[in-house]
PDB file of N, CA and C in Angstrom:
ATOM      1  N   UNK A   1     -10.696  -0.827  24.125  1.00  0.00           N
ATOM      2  CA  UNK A   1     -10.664  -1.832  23.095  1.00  0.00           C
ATOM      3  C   UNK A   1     -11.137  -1.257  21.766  1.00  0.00           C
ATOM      4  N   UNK A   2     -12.482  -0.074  21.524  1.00  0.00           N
ATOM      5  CA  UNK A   2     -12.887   0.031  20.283  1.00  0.00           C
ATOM      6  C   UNK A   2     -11.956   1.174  20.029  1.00  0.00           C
ATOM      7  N   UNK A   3     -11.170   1.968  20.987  1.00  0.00           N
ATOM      8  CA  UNK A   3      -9.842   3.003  20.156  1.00  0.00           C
ATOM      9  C   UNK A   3      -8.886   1.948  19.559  1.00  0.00           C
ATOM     10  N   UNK A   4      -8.120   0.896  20.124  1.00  0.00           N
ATOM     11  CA  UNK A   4      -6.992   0.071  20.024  1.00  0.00           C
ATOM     12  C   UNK A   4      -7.977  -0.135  18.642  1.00  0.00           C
ATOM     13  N   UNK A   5      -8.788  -0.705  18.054  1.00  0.00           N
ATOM     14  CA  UNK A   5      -9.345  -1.533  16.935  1.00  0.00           C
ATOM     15  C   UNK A   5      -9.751  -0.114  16.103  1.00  0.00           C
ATOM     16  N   UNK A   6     -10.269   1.037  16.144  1.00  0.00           N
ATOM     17  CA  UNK A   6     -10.270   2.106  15.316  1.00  0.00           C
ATOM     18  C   UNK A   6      -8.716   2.542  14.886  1.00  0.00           C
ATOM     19  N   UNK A   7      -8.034   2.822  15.573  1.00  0.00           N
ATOM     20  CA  UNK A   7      -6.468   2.550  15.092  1.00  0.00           C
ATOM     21  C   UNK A   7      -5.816   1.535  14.444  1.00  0.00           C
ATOM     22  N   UNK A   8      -6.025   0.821  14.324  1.00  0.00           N
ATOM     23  CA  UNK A   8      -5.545  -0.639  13.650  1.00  0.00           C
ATOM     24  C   UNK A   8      -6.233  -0.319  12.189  1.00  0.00           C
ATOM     25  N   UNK A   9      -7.233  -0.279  12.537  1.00  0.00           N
ATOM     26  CA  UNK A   9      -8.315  -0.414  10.812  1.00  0.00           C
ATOM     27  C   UNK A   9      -8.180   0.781  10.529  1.00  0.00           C
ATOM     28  N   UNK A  10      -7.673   2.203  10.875  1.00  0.00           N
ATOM     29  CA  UNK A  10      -7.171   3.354  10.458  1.00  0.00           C
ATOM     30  C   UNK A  10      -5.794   3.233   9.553  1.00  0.00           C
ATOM     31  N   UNK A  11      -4.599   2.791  10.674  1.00  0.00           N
ATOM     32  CA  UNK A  11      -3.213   2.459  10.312  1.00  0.00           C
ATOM     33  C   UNK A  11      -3.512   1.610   8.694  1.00  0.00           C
ATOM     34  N   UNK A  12      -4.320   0.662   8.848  1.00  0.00           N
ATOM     35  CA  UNK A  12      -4.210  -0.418   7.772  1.00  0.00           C
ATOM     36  C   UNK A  12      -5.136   0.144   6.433  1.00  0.00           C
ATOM     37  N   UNK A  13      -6.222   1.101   6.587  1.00  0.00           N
ATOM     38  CA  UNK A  13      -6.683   1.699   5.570  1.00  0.00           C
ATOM     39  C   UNK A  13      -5.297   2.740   5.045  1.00  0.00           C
ATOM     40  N   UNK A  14      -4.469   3.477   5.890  1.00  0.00           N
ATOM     41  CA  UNK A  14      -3.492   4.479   5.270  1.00  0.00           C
ATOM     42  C   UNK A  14      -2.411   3.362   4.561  1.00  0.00           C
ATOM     43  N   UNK A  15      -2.137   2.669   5.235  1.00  0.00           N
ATOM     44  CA  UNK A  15      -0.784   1.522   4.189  1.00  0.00           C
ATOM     45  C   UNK A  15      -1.418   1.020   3.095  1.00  0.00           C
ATOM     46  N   UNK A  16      -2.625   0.172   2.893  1.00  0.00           N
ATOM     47  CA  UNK A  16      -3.035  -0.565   1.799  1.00  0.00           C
ATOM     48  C   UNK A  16      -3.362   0.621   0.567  1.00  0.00           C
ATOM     49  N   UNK A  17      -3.785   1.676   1.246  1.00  0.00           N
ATOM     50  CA  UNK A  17      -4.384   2.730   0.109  1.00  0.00           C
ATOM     51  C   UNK A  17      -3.666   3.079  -1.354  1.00  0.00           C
ATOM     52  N   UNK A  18      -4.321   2.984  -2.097  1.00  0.00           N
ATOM     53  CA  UNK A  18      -3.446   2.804  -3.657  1.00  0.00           C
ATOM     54  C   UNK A  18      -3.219   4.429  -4.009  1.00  0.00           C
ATOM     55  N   UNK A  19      -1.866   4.769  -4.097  1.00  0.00           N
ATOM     56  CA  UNK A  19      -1.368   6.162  -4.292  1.00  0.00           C
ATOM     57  C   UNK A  19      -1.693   6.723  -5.962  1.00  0.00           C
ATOM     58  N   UNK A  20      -2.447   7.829  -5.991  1.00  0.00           N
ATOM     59  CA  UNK A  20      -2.460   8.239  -7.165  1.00  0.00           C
ATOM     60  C   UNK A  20      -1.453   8.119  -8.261  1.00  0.00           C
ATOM     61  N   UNK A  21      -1.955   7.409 -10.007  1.00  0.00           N
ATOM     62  CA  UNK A  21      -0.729   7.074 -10.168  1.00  0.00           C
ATOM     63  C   UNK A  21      -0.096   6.128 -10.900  1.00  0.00           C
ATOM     64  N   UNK A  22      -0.611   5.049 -10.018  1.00  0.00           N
ATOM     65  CA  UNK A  22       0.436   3.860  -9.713  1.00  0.00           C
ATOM     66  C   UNK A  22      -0.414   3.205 -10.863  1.00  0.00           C
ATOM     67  N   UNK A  23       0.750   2.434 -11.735  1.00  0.00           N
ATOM     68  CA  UNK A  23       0.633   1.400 -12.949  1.00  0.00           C
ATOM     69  C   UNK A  23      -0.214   0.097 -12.437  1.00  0.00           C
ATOM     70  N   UNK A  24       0.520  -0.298 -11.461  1.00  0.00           N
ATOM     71  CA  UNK A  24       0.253  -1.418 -10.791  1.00  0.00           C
ATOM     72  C   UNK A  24      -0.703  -1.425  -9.803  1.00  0.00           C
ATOM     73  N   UNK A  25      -1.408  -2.462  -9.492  1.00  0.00           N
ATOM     74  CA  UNK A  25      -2.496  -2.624  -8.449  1.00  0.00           C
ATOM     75  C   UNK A  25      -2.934  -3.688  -7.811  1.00  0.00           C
ATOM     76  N   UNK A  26      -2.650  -4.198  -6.670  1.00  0.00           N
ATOM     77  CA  UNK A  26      -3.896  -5.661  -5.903  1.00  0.00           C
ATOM     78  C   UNK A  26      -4.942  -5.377  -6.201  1.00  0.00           C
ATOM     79  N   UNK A  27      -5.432  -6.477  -6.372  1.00  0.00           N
ATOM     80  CA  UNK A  27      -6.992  -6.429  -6.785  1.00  0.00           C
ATOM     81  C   UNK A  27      -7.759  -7.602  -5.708  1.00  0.00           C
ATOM     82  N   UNK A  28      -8.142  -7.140  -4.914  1.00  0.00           N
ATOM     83  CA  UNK A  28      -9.021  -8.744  -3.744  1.00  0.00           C
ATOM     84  C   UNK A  28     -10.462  -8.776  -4.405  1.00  0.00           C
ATOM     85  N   UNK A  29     -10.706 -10.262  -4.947  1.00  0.00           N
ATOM     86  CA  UNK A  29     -11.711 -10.776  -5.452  1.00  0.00           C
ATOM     87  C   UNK A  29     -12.548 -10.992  -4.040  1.00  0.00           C
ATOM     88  N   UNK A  30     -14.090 -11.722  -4.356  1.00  0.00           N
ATOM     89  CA  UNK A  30     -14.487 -12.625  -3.031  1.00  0.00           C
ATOM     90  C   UNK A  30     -13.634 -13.668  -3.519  1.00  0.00           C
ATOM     91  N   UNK A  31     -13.100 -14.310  -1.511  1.00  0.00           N
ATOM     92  CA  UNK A  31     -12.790 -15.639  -1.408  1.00  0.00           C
ATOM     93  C   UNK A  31     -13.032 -16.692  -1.600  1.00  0.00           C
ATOM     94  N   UNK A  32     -14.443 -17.105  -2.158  1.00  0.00           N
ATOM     95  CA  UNK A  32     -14.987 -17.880  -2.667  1.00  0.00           C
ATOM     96  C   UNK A  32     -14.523 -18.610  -4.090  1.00  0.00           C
ATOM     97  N   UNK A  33     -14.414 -17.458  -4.951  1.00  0.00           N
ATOM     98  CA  UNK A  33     -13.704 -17.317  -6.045  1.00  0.00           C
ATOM     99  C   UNK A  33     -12.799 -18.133  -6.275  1.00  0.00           C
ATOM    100  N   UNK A  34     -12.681 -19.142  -7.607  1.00  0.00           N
ATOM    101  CA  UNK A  34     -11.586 -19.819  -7.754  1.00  0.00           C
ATOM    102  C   UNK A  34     -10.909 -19.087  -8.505  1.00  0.00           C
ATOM    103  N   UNK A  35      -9.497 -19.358  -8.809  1.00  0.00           N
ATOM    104  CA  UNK A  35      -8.088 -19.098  -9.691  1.00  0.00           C
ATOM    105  C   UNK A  35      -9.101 -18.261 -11.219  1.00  0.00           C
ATOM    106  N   UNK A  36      -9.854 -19.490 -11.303  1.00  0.00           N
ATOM    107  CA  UNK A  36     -10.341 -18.936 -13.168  1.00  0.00           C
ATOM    108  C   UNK A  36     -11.182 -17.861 -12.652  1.00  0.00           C
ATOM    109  N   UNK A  37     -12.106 -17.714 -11.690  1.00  0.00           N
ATOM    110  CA  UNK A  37     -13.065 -16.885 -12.051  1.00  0.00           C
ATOM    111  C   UNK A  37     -12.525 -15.370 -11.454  1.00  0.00           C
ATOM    112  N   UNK A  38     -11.290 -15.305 -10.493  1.00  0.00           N
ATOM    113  CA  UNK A  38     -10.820 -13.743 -10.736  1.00  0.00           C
ATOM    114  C   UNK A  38      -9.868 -13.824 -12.372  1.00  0.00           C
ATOM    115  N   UNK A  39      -8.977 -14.367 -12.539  1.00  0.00           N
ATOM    116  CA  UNK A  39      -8.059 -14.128 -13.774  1.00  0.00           C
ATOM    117  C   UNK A  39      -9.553 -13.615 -14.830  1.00  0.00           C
ATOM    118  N   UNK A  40     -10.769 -14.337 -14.745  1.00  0.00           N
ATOM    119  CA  UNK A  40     -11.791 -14.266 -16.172  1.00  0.00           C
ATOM    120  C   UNK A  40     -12.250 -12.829 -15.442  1.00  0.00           C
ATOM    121  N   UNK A  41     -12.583 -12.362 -14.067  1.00  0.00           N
ATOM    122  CA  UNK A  41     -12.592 -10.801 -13.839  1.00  0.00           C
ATOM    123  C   UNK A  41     -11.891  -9.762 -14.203  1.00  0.00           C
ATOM    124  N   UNK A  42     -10.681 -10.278 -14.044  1.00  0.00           N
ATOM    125  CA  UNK A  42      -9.638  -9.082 -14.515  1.00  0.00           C
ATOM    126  C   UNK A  42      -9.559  -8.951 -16.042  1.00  0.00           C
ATOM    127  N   UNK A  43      -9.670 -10.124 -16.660  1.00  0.00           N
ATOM    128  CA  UNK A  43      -9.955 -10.047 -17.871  1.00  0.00           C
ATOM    129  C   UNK A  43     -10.851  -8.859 -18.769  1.00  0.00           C
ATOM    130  N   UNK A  44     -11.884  -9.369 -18.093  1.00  0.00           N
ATOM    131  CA  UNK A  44     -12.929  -9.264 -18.427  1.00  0.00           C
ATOM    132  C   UNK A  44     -12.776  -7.279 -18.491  1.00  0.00           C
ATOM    133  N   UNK A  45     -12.082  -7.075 -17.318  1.00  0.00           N
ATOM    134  CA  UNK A  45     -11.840  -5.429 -17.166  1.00  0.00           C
ATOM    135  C   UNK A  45     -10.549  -4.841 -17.655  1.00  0.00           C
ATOM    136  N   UNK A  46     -10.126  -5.354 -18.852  1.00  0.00           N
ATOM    137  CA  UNK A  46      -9.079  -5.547 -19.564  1.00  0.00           C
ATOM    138  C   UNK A  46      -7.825  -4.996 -18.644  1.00  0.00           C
ATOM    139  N   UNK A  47      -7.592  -5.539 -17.779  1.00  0.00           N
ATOM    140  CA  UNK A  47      -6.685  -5.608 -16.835  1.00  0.00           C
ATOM    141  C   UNK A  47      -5.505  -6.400 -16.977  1.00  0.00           C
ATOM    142  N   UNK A  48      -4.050  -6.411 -17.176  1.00  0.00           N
ATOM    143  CA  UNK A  48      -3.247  -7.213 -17.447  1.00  0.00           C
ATOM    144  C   UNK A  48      -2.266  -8.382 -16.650  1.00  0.00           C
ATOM    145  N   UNK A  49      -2.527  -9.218 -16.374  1.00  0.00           N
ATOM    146  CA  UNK A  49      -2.018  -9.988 -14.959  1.00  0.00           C
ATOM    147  C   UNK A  49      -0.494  -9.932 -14.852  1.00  0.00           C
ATOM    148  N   UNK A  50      -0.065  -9.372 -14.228  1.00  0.00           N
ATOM    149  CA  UNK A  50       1.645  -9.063 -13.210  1.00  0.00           C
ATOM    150  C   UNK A  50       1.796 -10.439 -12.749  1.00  0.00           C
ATOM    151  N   UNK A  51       1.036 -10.452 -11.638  1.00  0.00           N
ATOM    152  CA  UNK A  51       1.389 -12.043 -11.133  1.00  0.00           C
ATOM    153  C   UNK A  51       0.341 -12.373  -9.771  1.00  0.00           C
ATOM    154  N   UNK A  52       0.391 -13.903  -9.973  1.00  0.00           N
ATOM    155  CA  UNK A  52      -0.912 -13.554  -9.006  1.00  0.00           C
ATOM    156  C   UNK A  52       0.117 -14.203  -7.694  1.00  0.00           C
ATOM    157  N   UNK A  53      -0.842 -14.430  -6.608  1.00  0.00           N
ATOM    158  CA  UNK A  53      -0.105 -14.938  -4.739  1.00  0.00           C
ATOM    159  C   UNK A  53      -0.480 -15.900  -4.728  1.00  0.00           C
ATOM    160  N   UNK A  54      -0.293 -16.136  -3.165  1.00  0.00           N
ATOM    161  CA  UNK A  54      -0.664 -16.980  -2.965  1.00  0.00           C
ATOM    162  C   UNK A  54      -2.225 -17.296  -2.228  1.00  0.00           C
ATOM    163  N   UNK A  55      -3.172 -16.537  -2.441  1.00  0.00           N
ATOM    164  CA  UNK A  55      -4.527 -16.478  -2.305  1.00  0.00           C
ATOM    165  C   UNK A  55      -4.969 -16.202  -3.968  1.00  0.00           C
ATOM    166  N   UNK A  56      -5.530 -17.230  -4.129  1.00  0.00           N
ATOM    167  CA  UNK A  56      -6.380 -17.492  -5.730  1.00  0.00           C
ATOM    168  C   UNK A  56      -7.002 -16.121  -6.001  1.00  0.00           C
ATOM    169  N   UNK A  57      -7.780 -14.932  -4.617  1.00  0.00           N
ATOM    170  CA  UNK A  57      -8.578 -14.263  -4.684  1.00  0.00           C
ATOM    171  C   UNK A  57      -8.089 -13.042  -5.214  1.00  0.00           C
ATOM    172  N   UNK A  58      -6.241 -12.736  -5.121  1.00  0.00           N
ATOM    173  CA  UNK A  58      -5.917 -12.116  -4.889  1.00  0.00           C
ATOM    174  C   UNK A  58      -4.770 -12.036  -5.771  1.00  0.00           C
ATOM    175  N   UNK A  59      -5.189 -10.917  -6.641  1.00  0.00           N
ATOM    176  CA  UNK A  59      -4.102 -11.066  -7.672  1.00  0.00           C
ATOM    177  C   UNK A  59      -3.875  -9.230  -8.013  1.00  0.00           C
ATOM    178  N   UNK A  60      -2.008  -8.875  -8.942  1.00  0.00           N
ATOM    179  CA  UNK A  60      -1.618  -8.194  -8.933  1.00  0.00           C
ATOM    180  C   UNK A  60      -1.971  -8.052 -10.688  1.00  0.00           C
ATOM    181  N   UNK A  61      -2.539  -6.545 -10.975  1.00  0.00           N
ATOM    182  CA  UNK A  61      -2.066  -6.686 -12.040  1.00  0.00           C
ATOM    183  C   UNK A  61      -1.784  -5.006 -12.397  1.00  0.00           C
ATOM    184  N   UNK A  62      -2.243  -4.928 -14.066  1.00  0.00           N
ATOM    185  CA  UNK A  62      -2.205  -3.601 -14.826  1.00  0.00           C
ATOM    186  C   UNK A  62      -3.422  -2.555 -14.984  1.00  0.00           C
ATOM    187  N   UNK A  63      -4.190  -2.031 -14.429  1.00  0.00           N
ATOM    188  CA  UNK A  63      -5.607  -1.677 -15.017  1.00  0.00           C
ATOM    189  C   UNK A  63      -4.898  -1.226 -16.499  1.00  0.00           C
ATOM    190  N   UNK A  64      -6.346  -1.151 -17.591  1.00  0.00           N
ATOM    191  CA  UNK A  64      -5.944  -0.830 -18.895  1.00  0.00           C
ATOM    192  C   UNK A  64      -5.611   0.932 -19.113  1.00  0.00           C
ATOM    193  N   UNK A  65      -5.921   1.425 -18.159  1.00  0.00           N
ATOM    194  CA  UNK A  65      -6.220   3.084 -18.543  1.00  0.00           C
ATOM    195  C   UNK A  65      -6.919   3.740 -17.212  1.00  0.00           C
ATOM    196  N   UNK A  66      -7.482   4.684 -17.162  1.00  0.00           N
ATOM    197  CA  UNK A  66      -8.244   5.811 -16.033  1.00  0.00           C
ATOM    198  C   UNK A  66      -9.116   4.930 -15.648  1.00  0.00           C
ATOM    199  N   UNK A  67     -10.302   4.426 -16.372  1.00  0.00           N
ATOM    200  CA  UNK A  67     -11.163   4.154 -16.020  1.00  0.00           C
ATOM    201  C   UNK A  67     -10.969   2.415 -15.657  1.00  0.00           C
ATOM    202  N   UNK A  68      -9.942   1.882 -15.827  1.00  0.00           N
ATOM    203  CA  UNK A  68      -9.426   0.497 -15.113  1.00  0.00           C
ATOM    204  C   UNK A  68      -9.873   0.263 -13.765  1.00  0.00           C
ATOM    205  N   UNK A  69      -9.650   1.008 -12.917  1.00  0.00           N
ATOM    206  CA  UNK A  69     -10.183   0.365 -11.431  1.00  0.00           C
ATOM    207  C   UNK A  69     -11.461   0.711 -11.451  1.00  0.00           C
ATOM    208  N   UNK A  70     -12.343   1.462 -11.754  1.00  0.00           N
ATOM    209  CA  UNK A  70     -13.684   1.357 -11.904  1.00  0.00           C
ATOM    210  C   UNK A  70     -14.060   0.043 -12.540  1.00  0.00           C
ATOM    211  N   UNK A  71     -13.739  -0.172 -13.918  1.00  0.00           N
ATOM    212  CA  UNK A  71     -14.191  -1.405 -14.706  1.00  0.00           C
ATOM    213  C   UNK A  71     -13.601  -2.524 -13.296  1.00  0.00           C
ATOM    214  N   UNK A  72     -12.575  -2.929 -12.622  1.00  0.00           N
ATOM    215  CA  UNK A  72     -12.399  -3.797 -11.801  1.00  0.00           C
ATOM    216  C   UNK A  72     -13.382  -4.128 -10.922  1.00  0.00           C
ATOM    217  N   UNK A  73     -13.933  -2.852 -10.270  1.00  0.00           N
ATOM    218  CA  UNK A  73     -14.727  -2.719  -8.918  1.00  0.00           C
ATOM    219  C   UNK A  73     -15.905  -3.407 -10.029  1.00  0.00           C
ATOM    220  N   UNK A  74     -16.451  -2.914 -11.286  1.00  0.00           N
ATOM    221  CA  UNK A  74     -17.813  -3.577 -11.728  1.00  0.00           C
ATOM    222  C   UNK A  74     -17.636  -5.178 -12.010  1.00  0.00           C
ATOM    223  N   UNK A  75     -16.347  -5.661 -12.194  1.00  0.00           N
ATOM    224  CA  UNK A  75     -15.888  -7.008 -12.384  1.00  0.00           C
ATOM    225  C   UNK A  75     -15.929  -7.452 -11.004  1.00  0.00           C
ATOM    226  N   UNK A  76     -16.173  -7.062 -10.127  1.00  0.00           N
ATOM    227  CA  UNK A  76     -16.396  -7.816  -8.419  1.00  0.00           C
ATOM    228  C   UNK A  76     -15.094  -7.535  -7.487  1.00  0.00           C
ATOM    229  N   UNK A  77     -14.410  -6.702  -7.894  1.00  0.00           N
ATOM    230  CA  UNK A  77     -13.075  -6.588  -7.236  1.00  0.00           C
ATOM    231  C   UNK A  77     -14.016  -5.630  -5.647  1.00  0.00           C
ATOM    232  N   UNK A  78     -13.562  -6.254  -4.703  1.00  0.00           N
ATOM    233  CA  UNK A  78     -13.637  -5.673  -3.782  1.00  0.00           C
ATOM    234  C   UNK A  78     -12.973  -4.483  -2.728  1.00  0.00           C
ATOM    235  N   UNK A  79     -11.359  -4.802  -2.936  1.00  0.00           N
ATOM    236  CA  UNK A  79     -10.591  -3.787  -2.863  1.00  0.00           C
ATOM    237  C   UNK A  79      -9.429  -3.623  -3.488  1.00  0.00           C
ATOM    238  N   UNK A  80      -8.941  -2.892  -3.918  1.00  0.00           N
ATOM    239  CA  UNK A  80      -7.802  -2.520  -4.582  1.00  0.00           C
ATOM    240  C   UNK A  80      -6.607  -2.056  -3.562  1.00  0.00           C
ATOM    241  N   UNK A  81      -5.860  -2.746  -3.624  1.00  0.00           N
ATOM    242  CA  UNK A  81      -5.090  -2.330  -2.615  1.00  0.00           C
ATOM    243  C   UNK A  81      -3.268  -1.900  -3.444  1.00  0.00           C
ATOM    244  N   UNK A  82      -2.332  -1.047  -2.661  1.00  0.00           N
ATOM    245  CA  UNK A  82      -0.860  -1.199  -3.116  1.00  0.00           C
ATOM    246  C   UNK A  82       0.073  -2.539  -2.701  1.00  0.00           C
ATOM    247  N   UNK A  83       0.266  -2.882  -4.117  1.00  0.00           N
ATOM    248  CA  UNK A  83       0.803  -3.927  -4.082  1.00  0.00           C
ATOM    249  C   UNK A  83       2.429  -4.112  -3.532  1.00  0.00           C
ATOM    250  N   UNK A  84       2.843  -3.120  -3.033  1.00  0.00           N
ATOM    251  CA  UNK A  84       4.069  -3.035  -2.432  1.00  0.00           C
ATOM    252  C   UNK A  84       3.879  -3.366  -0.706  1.00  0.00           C
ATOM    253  N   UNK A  85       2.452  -3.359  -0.401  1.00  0.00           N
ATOM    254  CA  UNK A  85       1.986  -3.201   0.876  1.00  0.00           C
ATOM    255  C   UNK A  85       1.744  -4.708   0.604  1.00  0.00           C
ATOM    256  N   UNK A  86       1.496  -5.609  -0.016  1.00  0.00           N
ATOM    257  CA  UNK A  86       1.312  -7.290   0.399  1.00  0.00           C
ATOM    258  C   UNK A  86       2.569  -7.674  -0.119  1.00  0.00           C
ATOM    259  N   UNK A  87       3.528  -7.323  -0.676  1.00  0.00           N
ATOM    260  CA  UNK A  87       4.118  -8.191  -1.525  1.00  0.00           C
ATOM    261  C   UNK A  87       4.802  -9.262  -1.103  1.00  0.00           C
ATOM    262  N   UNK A  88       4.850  -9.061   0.248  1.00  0.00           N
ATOM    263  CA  UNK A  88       5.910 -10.075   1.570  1.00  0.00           C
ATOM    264  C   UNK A  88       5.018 -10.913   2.242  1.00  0.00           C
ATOM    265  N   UNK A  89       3.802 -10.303   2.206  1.00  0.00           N
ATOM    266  CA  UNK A  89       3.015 -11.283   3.065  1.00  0.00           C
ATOM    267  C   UNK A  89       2.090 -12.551   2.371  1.00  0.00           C
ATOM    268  N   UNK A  90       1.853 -12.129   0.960  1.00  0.00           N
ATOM    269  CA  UNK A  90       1.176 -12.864   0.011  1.00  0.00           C
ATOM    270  C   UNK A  90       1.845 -13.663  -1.489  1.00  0.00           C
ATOM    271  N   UNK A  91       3.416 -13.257  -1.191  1.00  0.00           N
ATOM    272  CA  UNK A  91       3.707 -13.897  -2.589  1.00  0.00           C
ATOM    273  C   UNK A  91       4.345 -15.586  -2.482  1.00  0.00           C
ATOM    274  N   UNK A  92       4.282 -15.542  -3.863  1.00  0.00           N
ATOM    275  CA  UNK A  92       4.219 -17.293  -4.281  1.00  0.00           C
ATOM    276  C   UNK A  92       5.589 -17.633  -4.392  1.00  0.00           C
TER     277      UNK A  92
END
């Protein structure tokens, strides 16, 4: 059971992983989080909104430059994920 579940959370860390690069980015807030208070995060990390899903927490956008997903992670972003990897399972 803990190989079957180390493989799973292996497989799913290599798909979500954001490829050097990439313009675009998921950004997972906490779930708690309403609609305003990730859009006022991403903001806040001058991040440009693409479009958000259908989880309030969980939105696609632009970082501004290099240091964009850093400024995200200090705005509360929890993971950054490739947005080609949710785009079927989370859109609006």
């Amino acid at each position: 059971m803990a190989l079957l579940i180390a493989s799973f959370v292996g497989v799913a860390a290599l798909s979500l992983q954001v490829h050097p690069g990439r313009e675009i980015v998921a950004v997972a807030f906490p779930p708690w989080w309403s609609a305003q208070q990730t859009m006022l995060a991403a903001a806040s990390a001058d991040a440009a909104l693409v479009r958000t899903t259908s989880l309030s927490s969980l939105l696609v956008v632009r970082p501004g430059d290099q240091e964009g997903l850093a400024r995200l992670r200090k705005a509360g972003a929890w993971l950054v994920i490739d947005p080609q990897a949710i785009s079927a399972c989370f859109s609006q």
